[in-house]
Protein backbone atom coordinates (compact mmCIF):
# COMPACT_ATOMS: atom_id res chain seq x y z
CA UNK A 1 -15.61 1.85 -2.66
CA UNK A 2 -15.60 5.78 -2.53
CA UNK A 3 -12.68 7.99 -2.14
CA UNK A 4 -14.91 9.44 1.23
CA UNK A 5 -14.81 5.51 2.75
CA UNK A 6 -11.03 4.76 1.66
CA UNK A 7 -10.21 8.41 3.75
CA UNK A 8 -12.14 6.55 6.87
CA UNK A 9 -10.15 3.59 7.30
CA UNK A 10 -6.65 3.78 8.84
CA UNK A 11 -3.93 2.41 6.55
CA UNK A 12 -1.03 0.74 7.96
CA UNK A 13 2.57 0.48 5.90
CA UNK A 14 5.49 -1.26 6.52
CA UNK A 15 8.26 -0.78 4.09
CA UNK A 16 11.75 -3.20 3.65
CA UNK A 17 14.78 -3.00 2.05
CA UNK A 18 15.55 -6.36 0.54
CA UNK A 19 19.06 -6.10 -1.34
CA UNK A 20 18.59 -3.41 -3.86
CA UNK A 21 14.43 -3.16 -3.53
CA UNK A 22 12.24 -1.12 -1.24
CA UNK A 23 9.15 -3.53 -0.67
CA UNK A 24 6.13 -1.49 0.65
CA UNK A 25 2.98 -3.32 2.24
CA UNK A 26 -0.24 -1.52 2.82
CA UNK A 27 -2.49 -3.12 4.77
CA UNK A 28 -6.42 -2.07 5.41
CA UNK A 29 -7.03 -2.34 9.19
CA UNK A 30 -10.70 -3.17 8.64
CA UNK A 31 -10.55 -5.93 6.63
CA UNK A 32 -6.91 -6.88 7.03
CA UNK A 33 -6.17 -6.81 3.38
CA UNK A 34 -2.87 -6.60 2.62
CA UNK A 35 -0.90 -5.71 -0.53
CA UNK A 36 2.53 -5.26 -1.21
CA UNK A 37 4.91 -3.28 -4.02
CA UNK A 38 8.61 -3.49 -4.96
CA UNK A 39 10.37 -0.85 -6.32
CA UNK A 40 14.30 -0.07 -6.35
CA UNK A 41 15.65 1.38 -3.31
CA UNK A 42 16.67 4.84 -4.77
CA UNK A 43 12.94 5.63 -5.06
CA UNK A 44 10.90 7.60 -2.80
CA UNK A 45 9.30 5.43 -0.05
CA UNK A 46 6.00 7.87 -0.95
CA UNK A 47 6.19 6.91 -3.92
CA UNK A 48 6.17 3.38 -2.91
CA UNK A 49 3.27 4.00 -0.64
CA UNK A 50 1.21 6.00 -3.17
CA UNK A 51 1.59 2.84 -5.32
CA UNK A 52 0.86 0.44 -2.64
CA UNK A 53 -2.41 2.35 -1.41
CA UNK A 54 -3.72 2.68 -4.99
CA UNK A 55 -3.35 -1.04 -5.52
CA UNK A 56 -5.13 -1.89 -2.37
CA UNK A 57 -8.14 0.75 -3.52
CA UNK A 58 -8.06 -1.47 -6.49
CA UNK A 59 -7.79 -5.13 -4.35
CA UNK A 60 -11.12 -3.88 -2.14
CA UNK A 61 -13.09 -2.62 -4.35
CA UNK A 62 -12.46 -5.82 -6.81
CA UNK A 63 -14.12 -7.74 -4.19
């Protein structure tokens, strides 16, 4: 999948703190994909979602 196609779809994120982790979930809202990252809860939630959106990238275009 092209950069161009990933910038079409709308992304939706929903971020958690559980104890002492952020947990970010990305999920694609044409395909319903969903992913999800951990990461400790003094990190940037950007960060977080960076990470999660790159690993969905990854997740669609595996399949």
């Amino acid at each position: 999948m092209s950069q161009k196609s990933m910038s079409q779809r709308e992304i939706y994120f929903e971020i958690k703190q559980i104890g002492m982790y952020l947990r970010c979930t990305a999920i694609d809202s044409l395909t319903g994909t969903e992913v999800t990252v951990a990461g400790p809860v003094v990190r940037n939630p950007e960060q977080l979602k960076r990470v999660a959106l790159q690993k969905l990238e990854y997740v669609l275009n595996k399949g």
